[in-house]
Protein backbone atom coordinates (compact mmCIF):
# COMPACT_ATOMS: atom_id res chain seq x y z
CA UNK A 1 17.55 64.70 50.92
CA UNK A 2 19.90 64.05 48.47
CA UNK A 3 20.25 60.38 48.87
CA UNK A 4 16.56 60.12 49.09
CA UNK A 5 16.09 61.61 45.55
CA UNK A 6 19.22 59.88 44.01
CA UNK A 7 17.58 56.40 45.04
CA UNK A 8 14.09 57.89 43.76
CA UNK A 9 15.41 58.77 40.59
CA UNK A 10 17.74 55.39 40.16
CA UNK A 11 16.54 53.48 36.78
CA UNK A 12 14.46 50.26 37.40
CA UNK A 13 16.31 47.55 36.41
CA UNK A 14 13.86 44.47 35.53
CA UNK A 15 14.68 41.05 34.91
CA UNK A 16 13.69 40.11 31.37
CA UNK A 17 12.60 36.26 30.94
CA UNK A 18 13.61 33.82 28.25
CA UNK A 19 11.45 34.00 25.48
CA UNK A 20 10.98 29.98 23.74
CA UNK A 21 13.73 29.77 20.60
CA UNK A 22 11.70 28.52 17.14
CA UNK A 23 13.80 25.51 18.15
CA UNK A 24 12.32 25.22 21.61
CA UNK A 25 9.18 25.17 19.82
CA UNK A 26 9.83 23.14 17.03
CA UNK A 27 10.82 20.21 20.24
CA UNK A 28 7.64 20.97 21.72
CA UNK A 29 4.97 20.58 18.42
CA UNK A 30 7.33 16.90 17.50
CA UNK A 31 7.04 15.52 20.92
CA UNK A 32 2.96 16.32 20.51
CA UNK A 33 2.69 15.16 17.68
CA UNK A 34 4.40 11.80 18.17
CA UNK A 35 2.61 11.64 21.55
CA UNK A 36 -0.30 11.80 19.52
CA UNK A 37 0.53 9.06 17.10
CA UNK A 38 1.59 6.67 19.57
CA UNK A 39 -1.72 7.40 21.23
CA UNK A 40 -3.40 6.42 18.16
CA UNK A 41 -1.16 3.30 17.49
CA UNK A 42 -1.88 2.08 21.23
CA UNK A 43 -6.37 2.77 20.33
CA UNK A 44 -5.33 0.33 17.09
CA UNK A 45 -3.10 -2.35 18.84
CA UNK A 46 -5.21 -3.06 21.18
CA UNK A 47 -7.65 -5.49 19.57
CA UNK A 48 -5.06 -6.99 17.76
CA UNK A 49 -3.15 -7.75 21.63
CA UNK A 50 -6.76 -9.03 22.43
CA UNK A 51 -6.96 -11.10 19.23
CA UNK A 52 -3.00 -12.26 19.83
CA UNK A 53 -3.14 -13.38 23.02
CA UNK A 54 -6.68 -15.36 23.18
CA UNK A 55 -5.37 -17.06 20.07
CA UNK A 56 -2.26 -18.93 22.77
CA UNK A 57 -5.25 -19.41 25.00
CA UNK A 58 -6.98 -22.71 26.23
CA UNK A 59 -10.09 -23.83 26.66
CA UNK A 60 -10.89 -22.73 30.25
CA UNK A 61 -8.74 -19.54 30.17
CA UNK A 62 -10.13 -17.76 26.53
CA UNK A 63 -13.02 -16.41 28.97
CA UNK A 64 -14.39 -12.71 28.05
CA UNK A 65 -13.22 -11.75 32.00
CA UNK A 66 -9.86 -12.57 31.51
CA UNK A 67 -9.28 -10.62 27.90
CA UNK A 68 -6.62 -8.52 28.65
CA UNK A 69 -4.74 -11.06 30.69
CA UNK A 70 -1.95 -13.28 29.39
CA UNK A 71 -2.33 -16.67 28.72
CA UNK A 72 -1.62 -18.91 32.14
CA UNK A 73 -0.84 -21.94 30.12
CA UNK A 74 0.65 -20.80 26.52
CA UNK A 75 -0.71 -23.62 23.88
CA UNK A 76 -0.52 -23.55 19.73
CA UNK A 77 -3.55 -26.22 19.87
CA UNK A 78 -5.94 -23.05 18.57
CA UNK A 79 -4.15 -22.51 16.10
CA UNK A 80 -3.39 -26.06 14.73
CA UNK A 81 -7.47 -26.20 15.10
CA UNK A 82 -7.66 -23.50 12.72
CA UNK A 83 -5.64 -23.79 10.48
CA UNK A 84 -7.02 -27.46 9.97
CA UNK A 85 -10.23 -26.10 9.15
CA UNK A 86 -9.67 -23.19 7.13
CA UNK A 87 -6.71 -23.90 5.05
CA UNK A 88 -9.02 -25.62 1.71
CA UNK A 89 -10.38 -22.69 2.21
CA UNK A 90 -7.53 -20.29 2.20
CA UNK A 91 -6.35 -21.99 -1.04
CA UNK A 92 -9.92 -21.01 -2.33
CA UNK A 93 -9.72 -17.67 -1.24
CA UNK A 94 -6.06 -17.30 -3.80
CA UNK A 95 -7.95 -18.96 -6.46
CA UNK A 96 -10.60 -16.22 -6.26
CA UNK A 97 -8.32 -13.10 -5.57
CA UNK A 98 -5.38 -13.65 -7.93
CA UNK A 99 -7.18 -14.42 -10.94
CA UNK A 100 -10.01 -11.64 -10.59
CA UNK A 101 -7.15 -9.06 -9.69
CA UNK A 102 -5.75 -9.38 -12.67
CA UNK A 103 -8.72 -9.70 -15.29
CA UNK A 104 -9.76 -6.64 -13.18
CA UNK A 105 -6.95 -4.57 -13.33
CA UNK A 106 -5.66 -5.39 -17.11
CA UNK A 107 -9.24 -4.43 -18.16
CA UNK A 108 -9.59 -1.28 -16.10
CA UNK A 109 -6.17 -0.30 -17.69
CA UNK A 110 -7.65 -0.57 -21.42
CA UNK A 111 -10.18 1.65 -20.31
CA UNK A 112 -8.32 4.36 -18.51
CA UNK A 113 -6.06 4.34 -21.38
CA UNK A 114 -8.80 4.62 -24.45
CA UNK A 115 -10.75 7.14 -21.48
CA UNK A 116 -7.50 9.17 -20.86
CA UNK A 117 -5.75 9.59 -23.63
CA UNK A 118 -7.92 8.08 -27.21
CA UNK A 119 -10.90 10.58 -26.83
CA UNK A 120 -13.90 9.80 -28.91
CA UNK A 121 -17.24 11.31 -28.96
CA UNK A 122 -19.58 10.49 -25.96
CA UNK A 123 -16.29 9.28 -23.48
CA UNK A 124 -16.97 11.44 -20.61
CA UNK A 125 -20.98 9.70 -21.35
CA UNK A 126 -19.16 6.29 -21.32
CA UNK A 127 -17.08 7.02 -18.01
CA UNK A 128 -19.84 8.59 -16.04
CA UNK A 129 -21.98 5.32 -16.51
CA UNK A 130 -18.70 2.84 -15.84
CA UNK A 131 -18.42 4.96 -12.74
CA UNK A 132 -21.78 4.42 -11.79
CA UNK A 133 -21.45 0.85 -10.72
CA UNK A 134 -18.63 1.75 -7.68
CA UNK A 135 -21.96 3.92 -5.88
CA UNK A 136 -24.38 0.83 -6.78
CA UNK A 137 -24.33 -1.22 -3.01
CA UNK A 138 -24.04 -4.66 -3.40
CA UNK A 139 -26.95 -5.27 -1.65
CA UNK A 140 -29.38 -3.77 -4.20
CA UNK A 141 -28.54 -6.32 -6.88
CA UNK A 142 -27.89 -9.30 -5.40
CA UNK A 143 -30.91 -11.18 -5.89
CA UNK A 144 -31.14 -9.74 -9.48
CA UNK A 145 -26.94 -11.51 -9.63
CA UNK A 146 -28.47 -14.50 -8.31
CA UNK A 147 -30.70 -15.07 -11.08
CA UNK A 148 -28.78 -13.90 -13.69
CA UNK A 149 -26.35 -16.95 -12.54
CA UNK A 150 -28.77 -19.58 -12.64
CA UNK A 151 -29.74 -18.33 -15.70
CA UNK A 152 -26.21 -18.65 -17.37
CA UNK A 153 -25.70 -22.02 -15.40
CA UNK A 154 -22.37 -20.71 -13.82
CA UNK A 155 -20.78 -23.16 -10.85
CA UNK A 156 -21.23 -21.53 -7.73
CA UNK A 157 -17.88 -20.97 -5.61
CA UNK A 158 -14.59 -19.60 -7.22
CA UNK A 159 -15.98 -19.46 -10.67
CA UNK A 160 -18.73 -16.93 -9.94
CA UNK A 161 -17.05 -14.99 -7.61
CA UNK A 162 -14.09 -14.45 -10.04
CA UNK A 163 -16.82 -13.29 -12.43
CA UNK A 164 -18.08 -11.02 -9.98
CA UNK A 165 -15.13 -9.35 -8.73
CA UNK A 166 -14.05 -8.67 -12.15
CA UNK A 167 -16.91 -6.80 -13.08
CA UNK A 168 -17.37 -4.69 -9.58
CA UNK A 169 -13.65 -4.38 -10.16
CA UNK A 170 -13.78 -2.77 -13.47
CA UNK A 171 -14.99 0.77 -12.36
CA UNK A 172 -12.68 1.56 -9.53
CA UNK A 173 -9.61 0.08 -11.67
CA UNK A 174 -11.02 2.03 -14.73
CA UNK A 175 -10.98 5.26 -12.37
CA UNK A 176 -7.16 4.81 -10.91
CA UNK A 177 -5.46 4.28 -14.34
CA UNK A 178 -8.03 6.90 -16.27
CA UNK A 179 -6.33 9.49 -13.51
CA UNK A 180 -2.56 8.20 -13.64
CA UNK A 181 -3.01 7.67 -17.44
CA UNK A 182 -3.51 11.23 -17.48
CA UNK A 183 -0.29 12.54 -16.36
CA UNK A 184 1.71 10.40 -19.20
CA UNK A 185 3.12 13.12 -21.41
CA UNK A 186 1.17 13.46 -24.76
CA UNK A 187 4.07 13.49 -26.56
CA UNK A 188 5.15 9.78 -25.82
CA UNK A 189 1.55 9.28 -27.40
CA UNK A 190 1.82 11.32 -30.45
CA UNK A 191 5.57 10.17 -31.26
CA UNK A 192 3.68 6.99 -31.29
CA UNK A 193 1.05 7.87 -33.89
CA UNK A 194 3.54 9.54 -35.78
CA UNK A 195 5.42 6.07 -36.24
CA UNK A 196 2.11 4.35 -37.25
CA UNK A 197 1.16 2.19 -33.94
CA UNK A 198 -2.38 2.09 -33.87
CA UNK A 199 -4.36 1.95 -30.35
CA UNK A 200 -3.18 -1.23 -29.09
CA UNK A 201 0.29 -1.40 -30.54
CA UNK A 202 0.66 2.14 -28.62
CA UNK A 203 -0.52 0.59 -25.18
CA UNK A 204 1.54 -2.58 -25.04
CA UNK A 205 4.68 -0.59 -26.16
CA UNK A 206 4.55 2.61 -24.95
CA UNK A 207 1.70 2.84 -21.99
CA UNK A 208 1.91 -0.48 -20.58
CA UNK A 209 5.66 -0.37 -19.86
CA UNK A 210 4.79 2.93 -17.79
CA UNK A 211 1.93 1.49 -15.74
CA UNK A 212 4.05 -0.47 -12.85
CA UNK A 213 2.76 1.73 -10.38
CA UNK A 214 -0.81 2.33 -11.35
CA UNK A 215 -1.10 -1.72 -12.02
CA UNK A 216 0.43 -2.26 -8.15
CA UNK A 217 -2.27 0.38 -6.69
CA UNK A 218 -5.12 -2.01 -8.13
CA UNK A 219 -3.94 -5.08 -7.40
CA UNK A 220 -3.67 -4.59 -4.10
CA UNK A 221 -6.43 -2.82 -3.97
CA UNK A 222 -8.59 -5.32 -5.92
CA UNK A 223 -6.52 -8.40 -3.78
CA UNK A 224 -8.02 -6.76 -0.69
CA UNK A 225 -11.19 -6.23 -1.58
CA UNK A 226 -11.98 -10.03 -2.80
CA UNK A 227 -10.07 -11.26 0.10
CA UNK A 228 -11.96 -9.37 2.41
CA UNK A 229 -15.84 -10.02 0.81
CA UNK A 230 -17.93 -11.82 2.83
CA UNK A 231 -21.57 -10.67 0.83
CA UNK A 232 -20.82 -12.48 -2.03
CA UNK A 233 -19.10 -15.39 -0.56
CA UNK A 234 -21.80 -16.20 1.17
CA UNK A 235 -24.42 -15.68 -1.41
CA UNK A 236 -22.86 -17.36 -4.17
CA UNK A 237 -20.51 -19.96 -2.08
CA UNK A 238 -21.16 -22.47 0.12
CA UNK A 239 -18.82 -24.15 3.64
CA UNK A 240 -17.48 -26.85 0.55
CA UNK A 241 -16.69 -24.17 -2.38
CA UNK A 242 -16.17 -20.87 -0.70
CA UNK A 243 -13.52 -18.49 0.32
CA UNK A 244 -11.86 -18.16 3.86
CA UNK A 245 -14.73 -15.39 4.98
CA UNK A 246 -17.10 -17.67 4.53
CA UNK A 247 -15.35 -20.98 6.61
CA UNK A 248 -14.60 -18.26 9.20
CA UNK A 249 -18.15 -17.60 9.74
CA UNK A 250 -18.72 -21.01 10.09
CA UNK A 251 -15.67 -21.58 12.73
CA UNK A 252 -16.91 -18.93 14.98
CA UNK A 253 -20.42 -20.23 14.64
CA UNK A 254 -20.27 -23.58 14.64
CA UNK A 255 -19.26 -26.37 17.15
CA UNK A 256 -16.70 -24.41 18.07
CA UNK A 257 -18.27 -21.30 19.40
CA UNK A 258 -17.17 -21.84 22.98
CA UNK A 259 -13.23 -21.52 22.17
CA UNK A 260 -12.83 -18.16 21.61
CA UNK A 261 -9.28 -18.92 21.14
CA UNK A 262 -9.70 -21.24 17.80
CA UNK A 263 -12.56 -18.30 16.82
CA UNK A 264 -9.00 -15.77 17.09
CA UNK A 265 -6.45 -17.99 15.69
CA UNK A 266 -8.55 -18.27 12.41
CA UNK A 267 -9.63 -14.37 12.48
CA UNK A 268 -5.77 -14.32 12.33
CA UNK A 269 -4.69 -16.73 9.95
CA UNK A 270 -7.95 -15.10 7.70
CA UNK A 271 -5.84 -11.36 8.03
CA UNK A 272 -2.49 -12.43 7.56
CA UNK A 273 -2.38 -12.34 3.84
CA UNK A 274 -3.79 -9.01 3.60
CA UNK A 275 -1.63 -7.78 6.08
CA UNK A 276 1.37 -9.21 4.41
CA UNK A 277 0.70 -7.35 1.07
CA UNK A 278 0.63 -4.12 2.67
CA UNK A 279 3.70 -4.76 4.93
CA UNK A 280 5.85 -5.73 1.72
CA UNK A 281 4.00 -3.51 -0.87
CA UNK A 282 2.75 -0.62 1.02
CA UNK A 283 5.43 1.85 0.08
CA UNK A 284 4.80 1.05 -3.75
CA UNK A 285 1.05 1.71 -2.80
CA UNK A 286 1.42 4.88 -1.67
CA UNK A 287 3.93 5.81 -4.20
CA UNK A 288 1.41 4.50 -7.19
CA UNK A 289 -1.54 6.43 -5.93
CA UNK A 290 1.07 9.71 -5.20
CA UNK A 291 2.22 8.98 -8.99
CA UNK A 292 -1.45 9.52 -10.48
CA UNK A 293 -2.26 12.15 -8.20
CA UNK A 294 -0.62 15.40 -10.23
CA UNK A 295 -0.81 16.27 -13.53
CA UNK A 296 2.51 17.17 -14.84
């Protein structure tokens, strides 16, 4: 009896489990979230492996069926092909881009500057209706551009396009430098009009100097949005005066069209200055567009 009530009334010992440290769970969310971006990086790689290894392809073996496969002879003929018949072109293309990135970006940074920080009467009227043109699609004035080219007797290829990406260029460059203008102190200004520099004496001593960053965002924004157009190029360009977009289009779909891998080894040589500006430059992207992003 009184062994029977000493083991009834014996405390319960349980066995308490681990509970997960913060560190063990700290392991856990990194390793799912870097699962998760190689996930992602594998979804984007893989029509660039497509696009890679079609371009080493021949004839016979650049078949639709065989895509994912690797090349059973490797050859650089597809990409000597291409780079026969697109390099005028390419050289084009930098005539276009350079020129029209800068016009673009120098004028959008007068107006963010007068917009930002030289206020008149009417300038949130006058950057509303500069704004205005980014919404306008290009498709809704292009026959109106057209005419209005004949009628000034421009040259079709670079010379028009230049025009044309300057002034579709203006509002989004006007927009990035109105918003990083805006976090310049006001004093650097007013220490300026104190000393007696007018408008432009201020910006090419005092604003311009400060602009690295917000000039970098636009140019390589404005560089890879000329680069990439393929709407205007074609409109107002032709195989013998227009950019690469337009001799690409004319690689895939010409003569041609049954070797996929010259069709690749263009689409890559076509990318690879676009590509390059963001490899080397993409850090002083982000930081530019970071830089106008806070007022302080």
């Amino acid at each position: 009896m009184t062994a029977a009530t000493n083991q009834l009334a014996a405390p319960r010992t349980t066995v308490s489990r681990p509970r997960p440290t913060s560190k063990s769970r700290y392991t856990l969310g990194r390793t799912l979230k870097y699962a998760a971006l190689i996930f992602f990086l594998v979804v984007v790689l893989i029509p660039v492996y497509v696009l890679l290894v079609t371009s080493f392809k021949g004839t016979g073996d650049a078949d639709p069926s065989r895509a994912w496969a690797l090349p059973q002879i490797w050859t650089l003929d597809n990409w000597a092909t291409a780079w026969t018949a697109l390099a005028p072109s390419i050289l084009r293309s930098v005539a276009v881009v350079v020129p029209s990135a800068i016009i673009a970006a120098f004028l959008g940074s007068l107006n963010g500057f007068v917009l930002a920080r030289w206020s008149f009467r009417g300038a949130n009227i006058v950057f509303t209706v500069i704004l205005f043109g980014m919404f306008i699609p290009y498709q809704a004035v292009m026959i109106p551009l057209n005419q209005l080219v004949l009628d000034l007797g421009i040259p079709t290829g670079v010379p028009t396009l230049i025009l044309l990406h300057v002034v579709y260029g203006i509002p989004i460059t006007t927009l990035i430098f109105r918003n990083y203008y805006a976090t310049v102190p006001h004093e650097l200004i007013e220490a300026g009009r104190v000393d007696g520099a007018g408008m432009l004496r201020t910006y090419w001593s005092i604003v311009l100097p400060l602009s690295i960053p917000g000039f970098v965002v636009v140019l390589i924004w404005q560089f890879t949005s000329a680069w990439n157009d393929f709407l205007f190029a074609v409109f107002f360009s032709s195989s013998q005066n227009g950019p690469v977009t337009v001799a690409l289009n004319n690689l895939a779909n010409g003569a041609l069209l049954q070797n996929y891998g010259v069709s690749m080894a263009g689409a890559l040589f076509a990318s690879l200055p676009t590509l390059l500006v963001y490899i080397v430059l993409g850090k002083y992207f982000v930081g530019g567009l970071m830089s106008g992003s806070v007022k302080g």
